[in-house]
C-alpha atoms as a PDB file:
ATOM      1  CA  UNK A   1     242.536 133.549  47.216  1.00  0.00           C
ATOM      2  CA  UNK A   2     246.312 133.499  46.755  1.00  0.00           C
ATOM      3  CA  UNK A   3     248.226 135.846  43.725  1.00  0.00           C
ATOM      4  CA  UNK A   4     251.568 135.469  42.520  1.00  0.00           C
ATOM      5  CA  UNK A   5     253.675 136.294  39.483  1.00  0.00           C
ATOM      6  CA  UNK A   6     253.689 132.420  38.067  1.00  0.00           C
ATOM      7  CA  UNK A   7     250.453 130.953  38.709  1.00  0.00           C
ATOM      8  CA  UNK A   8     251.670 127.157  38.057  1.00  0.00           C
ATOM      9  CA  UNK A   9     254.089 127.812  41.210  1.00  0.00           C
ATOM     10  CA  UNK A  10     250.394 128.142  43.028  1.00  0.00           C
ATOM     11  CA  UNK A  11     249.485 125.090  41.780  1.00  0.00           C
ATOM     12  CA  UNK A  12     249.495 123.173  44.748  1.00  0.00           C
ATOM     13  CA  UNK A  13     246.765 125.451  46.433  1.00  0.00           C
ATOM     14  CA  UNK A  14     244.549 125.538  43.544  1.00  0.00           C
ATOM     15  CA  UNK A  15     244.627 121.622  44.000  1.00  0.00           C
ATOM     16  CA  UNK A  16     242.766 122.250  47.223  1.00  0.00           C
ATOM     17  CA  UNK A  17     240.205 124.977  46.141  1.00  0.00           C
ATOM     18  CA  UNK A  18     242.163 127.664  46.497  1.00  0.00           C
ATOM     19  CA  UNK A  19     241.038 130.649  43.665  1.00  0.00           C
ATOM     20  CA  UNK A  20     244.153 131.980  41.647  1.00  0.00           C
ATOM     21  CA  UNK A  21     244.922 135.055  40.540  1.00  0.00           C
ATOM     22  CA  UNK A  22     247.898 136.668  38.330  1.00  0.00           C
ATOM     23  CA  UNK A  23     249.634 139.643  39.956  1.00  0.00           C
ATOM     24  CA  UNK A  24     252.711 141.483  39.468  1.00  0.00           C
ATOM     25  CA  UNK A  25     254.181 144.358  41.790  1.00  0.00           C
ATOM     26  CA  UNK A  26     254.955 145.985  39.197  1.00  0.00           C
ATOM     27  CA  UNK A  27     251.515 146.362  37.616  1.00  0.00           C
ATOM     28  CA  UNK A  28     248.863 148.474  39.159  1.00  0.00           C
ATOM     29  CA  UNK A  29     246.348 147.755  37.347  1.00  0.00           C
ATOM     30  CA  UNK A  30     246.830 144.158  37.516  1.00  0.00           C
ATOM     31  CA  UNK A  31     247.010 144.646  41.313  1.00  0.00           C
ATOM     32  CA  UNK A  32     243.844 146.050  41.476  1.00  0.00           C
ATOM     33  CA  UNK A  33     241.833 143.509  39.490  1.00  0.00           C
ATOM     34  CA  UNK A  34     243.585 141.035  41.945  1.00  0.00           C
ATOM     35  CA  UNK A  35     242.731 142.216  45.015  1.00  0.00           C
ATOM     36  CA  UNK A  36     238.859 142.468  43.854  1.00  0.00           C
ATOM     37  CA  UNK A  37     236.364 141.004  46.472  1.00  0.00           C
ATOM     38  CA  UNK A  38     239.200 140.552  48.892  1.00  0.00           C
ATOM     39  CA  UNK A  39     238.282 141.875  52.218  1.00  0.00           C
ATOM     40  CA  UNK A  40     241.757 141.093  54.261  1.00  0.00           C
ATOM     41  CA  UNK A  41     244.940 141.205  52.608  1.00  0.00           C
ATOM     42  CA  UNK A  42     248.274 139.489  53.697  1.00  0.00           C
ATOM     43  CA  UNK A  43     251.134 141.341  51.764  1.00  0.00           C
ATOM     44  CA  UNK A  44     254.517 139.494  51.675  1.00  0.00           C
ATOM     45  CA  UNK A  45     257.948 140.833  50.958  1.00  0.00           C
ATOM     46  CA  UNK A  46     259.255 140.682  47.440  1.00  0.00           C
ATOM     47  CA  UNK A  47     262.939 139.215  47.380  1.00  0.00           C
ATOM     48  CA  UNK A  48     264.094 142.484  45.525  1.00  0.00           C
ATOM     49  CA  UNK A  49     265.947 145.435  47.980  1.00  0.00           C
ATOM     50  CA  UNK A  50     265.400 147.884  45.291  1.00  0.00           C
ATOM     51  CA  UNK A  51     261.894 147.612  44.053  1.00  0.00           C
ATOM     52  CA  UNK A  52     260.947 146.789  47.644  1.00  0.00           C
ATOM     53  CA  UNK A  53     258.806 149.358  48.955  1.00  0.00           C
ATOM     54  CA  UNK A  54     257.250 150.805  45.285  1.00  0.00           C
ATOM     55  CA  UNK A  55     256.183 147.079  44.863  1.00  0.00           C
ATOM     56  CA  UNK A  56     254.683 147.290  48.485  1.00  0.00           C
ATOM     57  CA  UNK A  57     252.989 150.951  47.993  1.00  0.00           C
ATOM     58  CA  UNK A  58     251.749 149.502  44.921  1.00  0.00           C
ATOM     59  CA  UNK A  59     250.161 146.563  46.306  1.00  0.00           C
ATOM     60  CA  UNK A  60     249.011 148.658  49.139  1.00  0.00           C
ATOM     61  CA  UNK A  61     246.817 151.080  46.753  1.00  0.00           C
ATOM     62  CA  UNK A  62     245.606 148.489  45.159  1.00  0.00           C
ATOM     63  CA  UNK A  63     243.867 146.970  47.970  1.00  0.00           C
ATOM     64  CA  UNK A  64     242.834 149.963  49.265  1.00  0.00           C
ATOM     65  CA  UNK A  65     241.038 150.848  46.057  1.00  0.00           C
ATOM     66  CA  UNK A  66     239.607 147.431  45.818  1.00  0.00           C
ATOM     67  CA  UNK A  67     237.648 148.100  49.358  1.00  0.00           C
ATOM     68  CA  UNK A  68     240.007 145.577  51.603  1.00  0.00           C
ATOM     69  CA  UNK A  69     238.989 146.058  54.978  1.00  0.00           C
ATOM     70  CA  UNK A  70     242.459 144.854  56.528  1.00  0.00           C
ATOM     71  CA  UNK A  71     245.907 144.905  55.341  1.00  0.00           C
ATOM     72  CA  UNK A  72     248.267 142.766  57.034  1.00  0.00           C
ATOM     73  CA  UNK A  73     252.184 143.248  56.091  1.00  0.00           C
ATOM     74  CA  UNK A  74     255.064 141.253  56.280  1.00  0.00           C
ATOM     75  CA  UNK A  75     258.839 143.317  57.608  1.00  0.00           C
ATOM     76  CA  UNK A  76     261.449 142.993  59.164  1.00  0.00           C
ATOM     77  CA  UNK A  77     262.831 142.379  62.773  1.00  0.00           C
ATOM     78  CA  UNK A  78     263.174 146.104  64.206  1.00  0.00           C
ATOM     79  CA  UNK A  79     262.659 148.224  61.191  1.00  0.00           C
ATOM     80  CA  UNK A  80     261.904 151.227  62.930  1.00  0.00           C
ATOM     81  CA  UNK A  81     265.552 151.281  64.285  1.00  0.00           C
ATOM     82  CA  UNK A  82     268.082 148.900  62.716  1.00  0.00           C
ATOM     83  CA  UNK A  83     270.041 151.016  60.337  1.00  0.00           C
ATOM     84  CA  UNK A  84     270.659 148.796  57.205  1.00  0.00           C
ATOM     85  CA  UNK A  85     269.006 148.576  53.235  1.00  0.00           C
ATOM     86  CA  UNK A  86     266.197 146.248  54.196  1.00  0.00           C
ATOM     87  CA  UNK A  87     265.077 147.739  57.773  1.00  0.00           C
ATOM     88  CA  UNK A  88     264.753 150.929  55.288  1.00  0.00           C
ATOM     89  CA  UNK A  89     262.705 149.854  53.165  1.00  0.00           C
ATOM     90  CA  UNK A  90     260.631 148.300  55.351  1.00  0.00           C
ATOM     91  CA  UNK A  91     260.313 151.331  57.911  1.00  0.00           C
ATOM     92  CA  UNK A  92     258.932 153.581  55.035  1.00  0.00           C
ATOM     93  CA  UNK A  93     256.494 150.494  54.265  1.00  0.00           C
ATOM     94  CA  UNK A  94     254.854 150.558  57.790  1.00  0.00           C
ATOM     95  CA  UNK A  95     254.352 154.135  58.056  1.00  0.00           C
ATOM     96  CA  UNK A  96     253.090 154.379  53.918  1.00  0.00           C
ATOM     97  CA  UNK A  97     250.637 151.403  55.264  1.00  0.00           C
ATOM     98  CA  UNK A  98     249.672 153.075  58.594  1.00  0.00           C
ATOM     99  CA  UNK A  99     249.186 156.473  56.357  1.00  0.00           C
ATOM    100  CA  UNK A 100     246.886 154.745  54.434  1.00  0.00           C
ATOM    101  CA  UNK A 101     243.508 154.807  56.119  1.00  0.00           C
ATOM    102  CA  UNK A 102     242.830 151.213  55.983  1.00  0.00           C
ATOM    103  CA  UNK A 103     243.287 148.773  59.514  1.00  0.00           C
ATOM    104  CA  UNK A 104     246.644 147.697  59.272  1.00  0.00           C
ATOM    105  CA  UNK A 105     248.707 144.644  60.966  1.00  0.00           C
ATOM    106  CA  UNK A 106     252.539 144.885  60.553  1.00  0.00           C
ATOM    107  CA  UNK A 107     254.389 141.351  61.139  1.00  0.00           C
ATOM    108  CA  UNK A 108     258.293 142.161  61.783  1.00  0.00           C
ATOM    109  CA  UNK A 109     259.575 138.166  60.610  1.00  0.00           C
ATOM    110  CA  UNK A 110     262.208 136.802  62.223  1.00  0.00           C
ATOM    111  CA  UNK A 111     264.782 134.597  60.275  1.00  0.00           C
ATOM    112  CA  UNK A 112     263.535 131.406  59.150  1.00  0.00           C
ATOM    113  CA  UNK A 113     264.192 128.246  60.425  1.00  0.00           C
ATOM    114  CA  UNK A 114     264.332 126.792  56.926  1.00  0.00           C
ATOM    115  CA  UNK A 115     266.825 129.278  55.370  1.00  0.00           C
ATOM    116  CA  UNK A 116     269.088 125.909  57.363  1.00  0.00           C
ATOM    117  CA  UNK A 117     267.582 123.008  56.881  1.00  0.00           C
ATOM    118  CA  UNK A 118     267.385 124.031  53.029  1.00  0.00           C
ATOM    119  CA  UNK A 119     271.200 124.201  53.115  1.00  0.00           C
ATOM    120  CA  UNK A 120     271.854 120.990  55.098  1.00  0.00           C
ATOM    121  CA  UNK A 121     273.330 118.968  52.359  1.00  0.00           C
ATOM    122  CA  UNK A 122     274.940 122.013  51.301  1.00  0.00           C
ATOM    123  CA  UNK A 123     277.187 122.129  54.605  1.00  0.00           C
ATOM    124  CA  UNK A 124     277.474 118.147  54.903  1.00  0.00           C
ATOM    125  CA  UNK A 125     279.541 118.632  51.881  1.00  0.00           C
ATOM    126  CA  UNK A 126     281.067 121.099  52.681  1.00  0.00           C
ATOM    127  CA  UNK A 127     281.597 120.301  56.275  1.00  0.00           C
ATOM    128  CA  UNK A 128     281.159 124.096  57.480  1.00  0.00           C
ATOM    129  CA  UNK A 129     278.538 126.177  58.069  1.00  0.00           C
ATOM    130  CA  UNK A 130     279.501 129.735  56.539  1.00  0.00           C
ATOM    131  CA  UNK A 131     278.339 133.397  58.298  1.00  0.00           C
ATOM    132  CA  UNK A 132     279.975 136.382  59.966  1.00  0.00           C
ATOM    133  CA  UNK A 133     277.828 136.280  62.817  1.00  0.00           C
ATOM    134  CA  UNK A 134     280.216 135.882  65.634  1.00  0.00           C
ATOM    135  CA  UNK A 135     278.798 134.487  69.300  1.00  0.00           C
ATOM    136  CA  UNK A 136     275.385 136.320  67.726  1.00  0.00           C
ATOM    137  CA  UNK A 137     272.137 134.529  68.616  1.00  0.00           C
ATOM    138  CA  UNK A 138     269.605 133.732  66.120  1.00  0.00           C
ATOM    139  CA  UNK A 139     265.762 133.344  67.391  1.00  0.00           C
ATOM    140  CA  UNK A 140     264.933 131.709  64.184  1.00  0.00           C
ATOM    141  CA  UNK A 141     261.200 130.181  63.513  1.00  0.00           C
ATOM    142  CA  UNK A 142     259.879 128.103  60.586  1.00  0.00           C
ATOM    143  CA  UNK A 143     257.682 129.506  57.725  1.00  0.00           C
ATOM    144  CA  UNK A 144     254.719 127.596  59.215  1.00  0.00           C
ATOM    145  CA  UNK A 145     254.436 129.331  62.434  1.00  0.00           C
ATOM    146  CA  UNK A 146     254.844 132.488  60.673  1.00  0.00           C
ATOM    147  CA  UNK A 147     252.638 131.743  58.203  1.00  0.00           C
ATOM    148  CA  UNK A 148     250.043 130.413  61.518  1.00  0.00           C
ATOM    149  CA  UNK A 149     250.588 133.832  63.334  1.00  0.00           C
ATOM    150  CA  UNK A 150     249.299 136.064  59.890  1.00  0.00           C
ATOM    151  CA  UNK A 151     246.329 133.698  59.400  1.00  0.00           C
ATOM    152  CA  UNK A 152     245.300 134.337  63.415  1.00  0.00           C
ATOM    153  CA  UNK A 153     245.561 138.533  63.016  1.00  0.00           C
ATOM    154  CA  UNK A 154     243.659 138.122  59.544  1.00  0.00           C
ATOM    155  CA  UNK A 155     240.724 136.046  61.039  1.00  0.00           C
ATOM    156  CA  UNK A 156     240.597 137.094  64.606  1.00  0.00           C
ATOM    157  CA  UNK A 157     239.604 140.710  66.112  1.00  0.00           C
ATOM    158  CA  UNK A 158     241.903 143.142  67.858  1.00  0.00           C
ATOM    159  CA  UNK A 159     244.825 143.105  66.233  1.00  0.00           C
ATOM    160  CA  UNK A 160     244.638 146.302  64.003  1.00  0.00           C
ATOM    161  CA  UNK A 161     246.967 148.829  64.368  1.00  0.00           C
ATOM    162  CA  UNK A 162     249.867 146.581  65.763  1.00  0.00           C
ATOM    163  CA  UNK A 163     253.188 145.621  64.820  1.00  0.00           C
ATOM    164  CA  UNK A 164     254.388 142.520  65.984  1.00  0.00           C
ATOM    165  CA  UNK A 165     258.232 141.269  66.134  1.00  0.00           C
ATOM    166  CA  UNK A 166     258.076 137.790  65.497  1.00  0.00           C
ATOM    167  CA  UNK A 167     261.136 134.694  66.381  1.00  0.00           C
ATOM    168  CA  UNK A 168     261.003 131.207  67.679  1.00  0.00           C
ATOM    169  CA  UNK A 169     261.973 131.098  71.829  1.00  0.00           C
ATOM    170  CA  UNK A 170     265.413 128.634  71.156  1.00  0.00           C
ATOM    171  CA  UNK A 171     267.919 130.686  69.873  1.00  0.00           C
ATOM    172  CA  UNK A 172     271.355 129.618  68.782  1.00  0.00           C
ATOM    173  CA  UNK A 173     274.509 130.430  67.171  1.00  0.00           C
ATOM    174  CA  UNK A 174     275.830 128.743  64.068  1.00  0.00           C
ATOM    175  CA  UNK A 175     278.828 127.435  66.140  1.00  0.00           C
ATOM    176  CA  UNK A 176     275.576 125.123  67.793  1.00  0.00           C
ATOM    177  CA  UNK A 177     274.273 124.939  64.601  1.00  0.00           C
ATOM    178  CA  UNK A 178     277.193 123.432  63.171  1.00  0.00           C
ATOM    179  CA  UNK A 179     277.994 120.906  66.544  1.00  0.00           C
ATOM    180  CA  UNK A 180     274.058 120.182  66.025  1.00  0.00           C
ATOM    181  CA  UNK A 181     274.721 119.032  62.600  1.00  0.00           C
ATOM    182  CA  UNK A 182     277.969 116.954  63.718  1.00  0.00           C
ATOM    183  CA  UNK A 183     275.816 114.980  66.452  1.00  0.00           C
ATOM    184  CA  UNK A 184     273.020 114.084  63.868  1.00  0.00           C
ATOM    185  CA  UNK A 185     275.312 113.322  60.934  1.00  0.00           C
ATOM    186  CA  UNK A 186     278.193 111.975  62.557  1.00  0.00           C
ATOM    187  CA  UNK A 187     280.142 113.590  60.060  1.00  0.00           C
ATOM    188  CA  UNK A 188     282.549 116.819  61.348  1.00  0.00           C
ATOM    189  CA  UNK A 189     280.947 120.124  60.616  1.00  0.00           C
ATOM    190  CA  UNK A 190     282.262 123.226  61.887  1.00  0.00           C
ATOM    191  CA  UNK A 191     281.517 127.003  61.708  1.00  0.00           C
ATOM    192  CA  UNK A 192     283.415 129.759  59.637  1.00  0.00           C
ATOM    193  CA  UNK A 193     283.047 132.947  60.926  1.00  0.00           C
ATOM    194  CA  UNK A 194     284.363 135.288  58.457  1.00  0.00           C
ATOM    195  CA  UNK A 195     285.382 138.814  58.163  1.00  0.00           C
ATOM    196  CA  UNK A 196     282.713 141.196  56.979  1.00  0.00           C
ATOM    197  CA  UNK A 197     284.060 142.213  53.634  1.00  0.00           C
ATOM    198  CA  UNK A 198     285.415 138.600  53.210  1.00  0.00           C
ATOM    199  CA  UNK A 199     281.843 137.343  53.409  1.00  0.00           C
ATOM    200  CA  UNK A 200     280.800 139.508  51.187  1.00  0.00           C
ATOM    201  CA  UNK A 201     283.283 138.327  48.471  1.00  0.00           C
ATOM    202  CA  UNK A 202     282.471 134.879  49.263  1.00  0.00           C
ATOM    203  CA  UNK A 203     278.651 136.055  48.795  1.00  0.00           C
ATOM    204  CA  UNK A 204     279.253 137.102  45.498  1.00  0.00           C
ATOM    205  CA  UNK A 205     281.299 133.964  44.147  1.00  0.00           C
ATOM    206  CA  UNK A 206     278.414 132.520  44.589  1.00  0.00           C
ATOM    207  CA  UNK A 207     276.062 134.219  42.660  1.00  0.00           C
ATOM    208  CA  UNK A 208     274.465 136.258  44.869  1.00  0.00           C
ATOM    209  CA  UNK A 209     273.103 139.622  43.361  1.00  0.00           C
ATOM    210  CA  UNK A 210     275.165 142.749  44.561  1.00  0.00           C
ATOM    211  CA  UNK A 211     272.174 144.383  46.297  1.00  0.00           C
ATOM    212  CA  UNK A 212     271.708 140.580  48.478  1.00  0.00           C
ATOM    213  CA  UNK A 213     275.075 140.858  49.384  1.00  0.00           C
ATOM    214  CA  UNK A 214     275.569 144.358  50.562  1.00  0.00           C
ATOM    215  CA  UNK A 215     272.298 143.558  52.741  1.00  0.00           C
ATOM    216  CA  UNK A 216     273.631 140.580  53.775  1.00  0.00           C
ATOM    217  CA  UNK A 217     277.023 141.820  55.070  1.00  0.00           C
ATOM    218  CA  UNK A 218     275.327 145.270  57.040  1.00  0.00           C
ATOM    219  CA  UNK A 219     272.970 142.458  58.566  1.00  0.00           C
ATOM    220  CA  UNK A 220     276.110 141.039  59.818  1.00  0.00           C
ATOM    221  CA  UNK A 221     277.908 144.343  61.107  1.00  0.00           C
ATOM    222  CA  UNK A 222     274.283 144.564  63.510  1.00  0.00           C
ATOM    223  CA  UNK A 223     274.759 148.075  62.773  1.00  0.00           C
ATOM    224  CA  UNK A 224     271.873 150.439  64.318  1.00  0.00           C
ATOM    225  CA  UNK A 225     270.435 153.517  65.135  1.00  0.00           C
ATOM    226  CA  UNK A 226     271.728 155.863  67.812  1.00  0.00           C
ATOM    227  CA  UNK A 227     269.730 154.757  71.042  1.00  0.00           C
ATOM    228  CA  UNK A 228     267.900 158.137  71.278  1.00  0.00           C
ATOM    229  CA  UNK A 229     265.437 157.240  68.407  1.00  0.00           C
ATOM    230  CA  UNK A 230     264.525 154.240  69.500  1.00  0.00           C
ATOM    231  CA  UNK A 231     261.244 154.334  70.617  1.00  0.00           C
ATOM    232  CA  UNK A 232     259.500 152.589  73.803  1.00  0.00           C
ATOM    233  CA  UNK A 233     259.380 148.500  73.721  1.00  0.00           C
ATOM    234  CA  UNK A 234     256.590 146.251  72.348  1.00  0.00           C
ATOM    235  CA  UNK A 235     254.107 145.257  75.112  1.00  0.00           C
ATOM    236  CA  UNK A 236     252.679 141.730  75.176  1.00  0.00           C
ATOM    237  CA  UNK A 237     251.341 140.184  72.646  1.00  0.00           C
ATOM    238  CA  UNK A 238     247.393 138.568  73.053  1.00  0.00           C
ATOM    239  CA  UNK A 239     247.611 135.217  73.318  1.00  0.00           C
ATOM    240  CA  UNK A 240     245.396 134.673  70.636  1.00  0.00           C
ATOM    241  CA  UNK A 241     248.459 134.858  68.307  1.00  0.00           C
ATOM    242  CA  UNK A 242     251.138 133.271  70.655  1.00  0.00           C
ATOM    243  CA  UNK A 243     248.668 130.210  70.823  1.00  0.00           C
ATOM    244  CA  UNK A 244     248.970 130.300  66.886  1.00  0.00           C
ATOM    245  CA  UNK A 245     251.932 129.178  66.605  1.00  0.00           C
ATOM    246  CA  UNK A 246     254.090 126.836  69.329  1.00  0.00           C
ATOM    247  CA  UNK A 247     257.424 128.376  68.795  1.00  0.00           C
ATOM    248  CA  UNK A 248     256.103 131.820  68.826  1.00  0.00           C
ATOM    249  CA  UNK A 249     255.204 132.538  71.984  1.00  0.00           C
ATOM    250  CA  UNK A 250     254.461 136.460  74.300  1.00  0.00           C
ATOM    251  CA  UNK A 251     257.029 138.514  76.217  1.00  0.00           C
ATOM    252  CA  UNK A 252     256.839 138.057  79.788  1.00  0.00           C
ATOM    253  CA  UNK A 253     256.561 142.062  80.194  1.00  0.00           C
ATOM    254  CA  UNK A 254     259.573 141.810  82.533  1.00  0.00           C
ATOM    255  CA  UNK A 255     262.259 143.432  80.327  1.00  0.00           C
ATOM    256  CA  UNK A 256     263.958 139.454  80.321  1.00  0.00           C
ATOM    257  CA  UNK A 257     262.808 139.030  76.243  1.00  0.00           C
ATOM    258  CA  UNK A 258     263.996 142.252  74.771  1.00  0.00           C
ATOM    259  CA  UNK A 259     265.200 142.559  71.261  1.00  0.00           C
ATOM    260  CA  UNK A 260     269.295 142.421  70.867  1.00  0.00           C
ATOM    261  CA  UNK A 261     269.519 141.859  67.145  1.00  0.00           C
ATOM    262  CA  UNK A 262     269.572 144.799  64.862  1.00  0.00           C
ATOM    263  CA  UNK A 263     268.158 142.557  62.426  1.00  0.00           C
ATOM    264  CA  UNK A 264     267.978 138.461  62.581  1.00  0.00           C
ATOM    265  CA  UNK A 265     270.239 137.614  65.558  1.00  0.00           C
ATOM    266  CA  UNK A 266     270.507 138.360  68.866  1.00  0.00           C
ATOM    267  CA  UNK A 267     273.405 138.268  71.601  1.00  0.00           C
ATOM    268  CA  UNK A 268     271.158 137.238  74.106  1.00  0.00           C
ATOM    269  CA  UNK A 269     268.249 135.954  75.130  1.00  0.00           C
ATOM    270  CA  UNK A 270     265.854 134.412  72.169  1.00  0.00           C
ATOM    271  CA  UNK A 271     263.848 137.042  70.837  1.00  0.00           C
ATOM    272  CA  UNK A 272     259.496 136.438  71.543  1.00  0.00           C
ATOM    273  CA  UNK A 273     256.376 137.633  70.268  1.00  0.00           C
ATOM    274  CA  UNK A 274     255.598 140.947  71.041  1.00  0.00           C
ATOM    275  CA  UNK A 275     253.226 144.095  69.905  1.00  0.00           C
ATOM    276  CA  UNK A 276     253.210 147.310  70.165  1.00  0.00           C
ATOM    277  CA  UNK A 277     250.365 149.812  68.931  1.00  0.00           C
ATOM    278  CA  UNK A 278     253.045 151.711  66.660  1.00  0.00           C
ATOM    279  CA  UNK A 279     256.337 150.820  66.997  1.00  0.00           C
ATOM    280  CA  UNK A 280     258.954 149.168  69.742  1.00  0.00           C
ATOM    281  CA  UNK A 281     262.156 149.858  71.021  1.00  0.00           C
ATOM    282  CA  UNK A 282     265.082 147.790  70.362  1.00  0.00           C
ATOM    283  CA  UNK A 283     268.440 146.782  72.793  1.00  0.00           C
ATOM    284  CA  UNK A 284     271.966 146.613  72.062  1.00  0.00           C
ATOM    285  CA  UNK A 285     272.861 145.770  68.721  1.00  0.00           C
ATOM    286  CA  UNK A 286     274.235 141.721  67.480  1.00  0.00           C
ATOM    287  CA  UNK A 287     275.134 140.970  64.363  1.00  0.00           C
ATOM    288  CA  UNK A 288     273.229 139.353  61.684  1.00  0.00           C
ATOM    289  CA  UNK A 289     273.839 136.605  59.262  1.00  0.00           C
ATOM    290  CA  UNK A 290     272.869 135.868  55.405  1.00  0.00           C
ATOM    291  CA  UNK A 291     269.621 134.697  54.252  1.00  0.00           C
ATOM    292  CA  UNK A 292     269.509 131.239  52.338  1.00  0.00           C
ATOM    293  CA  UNK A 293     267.003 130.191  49.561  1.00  0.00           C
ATOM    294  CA  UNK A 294     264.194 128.973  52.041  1.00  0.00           C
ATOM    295  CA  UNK A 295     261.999 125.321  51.221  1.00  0.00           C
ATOM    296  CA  UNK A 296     259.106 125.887  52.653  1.00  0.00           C
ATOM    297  CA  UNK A 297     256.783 124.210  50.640  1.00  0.00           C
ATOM    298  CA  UNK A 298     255.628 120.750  48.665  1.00  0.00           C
ATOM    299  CA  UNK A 299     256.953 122.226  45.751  1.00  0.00           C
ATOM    300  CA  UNK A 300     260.388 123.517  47.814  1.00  0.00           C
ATOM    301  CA  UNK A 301     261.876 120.936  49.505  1.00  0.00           C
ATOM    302  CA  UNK A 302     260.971 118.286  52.862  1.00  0.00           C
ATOM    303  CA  UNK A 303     260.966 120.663  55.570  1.00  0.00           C
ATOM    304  CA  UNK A 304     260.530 117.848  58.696  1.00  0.00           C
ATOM    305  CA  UNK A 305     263.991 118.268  60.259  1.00  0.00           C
ATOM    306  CA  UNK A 306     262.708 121.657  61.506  1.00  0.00           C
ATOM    307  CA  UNK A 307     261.799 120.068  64.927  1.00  0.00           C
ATOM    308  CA  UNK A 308     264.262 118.029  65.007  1.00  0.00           C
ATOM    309  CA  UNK A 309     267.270 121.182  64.280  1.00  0.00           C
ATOM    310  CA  UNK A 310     265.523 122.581  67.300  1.00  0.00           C
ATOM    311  CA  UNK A 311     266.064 119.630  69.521  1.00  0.00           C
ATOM    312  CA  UNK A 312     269.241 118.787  68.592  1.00  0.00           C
ATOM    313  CA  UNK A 313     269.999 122.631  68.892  1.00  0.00           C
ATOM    314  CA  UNK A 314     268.463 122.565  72.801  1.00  0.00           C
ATOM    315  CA  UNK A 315     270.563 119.469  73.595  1.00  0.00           C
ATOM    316  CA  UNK A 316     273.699 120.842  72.327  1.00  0.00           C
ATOM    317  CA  UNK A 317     273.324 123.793  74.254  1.00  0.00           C
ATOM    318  CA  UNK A 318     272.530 121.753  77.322  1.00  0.00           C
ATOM    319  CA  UNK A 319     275.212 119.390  76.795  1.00  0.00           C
ATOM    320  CA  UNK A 320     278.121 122.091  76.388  1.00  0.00           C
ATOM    321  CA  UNK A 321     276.851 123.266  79.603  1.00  0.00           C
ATOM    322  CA  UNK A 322     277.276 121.011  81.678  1.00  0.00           C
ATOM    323  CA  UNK A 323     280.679 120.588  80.047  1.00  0.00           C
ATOM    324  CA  UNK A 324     281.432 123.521  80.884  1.00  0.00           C
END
């Protein structure tokens, strides 16, 4: 079954059989009667910073009281460490869900592939792609293969009591991102890398609520943790869930696919599935970016220049190499 605010926005899955149900956060009760006969549940974030984690400890007594056998939880790339407003909330998530009693699954999301290829009309007109990222790398994957990697630990045995950091294995920085868009277009797009508090000004001209912004632009700083709280790194994630999903794929265990993002992006190598039984440690920090309205979906927008972004990305890469 699938539960949502708006049932018409569900529309397309009751189309295939799919049983419907009302639910807000914000209502308990309501929560409750939703989650009744449900045996696994997959919680995914609300798009408030706020209300974040009493929606989630909401939801999270509701299917407990319902009987769910398994919770499964979206979060947040290194939420045990990376010091900003959404790796907060988050980090008190995971340890109200592991508190709970019931088998839990935490799935730390990387960015999302289609946070870009939502906006690429957005920067042909523009002819720039916006961020304060610097030479940060993001290890970006689509909704699908996130989406692929929760349906694998919510049907498949021995995944309870892990957290997995999830990202795509081609990373990139929107300087590539922007040459990638050139090359298919054939139109000149370039990257603007702006100062912190400037991109946050430019964030709100736009419309963005204060509370996006301000997690937007500490995403960007990459600020952290001090390095003596962060604990031990993932291990390897079963390949169970790495098959799931082709761009999400197991560390090699060798130390060469450790976390550099305090958030989304990374400096370094792109970030890969891992697990750890509790929690993972994270490297030096990058910086992140800002999170677009994602189309991931019939009723969002096409979503098949995913693969192609990614090839286009790799061949940029490759060609500026030998360049160089």
């Amino acid at each position: 079954m699938a539960t949502g605010r708006d049932t018409d926005r569900l529309a397309d899955l009751a189309e295939r059989g799919v049983q419907v149900r009302q639910a807000d956060s914000a209502d308990s009760a309501g929560l409750h009667e939703a989650f009744k006969g449900a045996r696994k549940v997959l919680l995914v974030s609300t798009t408030t910073v706020v209300e974040r984690f009493d929606n989630r400890t909401r939801a999270i007594d509701a299917a407990k009281r319902a009987g769910a056998q398994r919770i499964a939880s979206t979060s947040t790339l290194n939420a045990h460490s990376a010091n900003m407003i959404l790796a907060d909330a988050h980090s008190k998530t995971e340890r109200y869900l592991r508190d709970s009693g019931v088998p839990w699954v935490v799935l730390r999301n990387g960015w999302y592939l289609d946070n870009y290829t939502s906006r690429v009309p957005l920067y042909l007109q523009t002819g720039a792609v916006p961020g304060s990222a610097g030479t940060g790398r993001v290890s970006a994957a689509s909704r699908r293969d996130y989406a692929e990697a929760a349906a694998t630990v919510l049907t498949s045995e021995g995944h309870a009591g892990s957290v997995y950091e999830l990202g795509g294995d081609t990373a990139f920085t929107l300087a590539e991102l922007a040459a990638a868009l050139s090359t298919a277009s054939g139109q000149g797009v370039v990257c603007h890398d702006l100062p912190v508090e400037q991109y946050r000004s430019a964030l709100l001209g736009a419309g963005l609520p204060a509370e996006m912004a301000v997690a937007a632009t500490e995403g960007a700083s990459g600020r952290t943790r001090p390095r003596r709280h962060r604990p031990r790194r993932h291990r390897p994630a079963p390949a169970a869930v790495a098959g799931a999903a082709p761009l999400l794929r197991p560390s090699r265990g060798d130390g060469r696919a450790r976390a550099r993002g305090a958030a989304w992006w990374s400096r370094g190598r792109a970030l890969r599935l891992r697990r750890s039984r509790r929690s993972g440690r994270s490297g030096r920090s990058g910086r992140s970016g800002q999170s677009a309205r994602s189309a991931r979906s019939a009723r969002c927008g096409d979503t098949r220049h995913d693969d192609d972004l990614i090839g286009l990305l790799g061949r940029t890469r490759s060609d500026a190499a030998r360049q160089g």
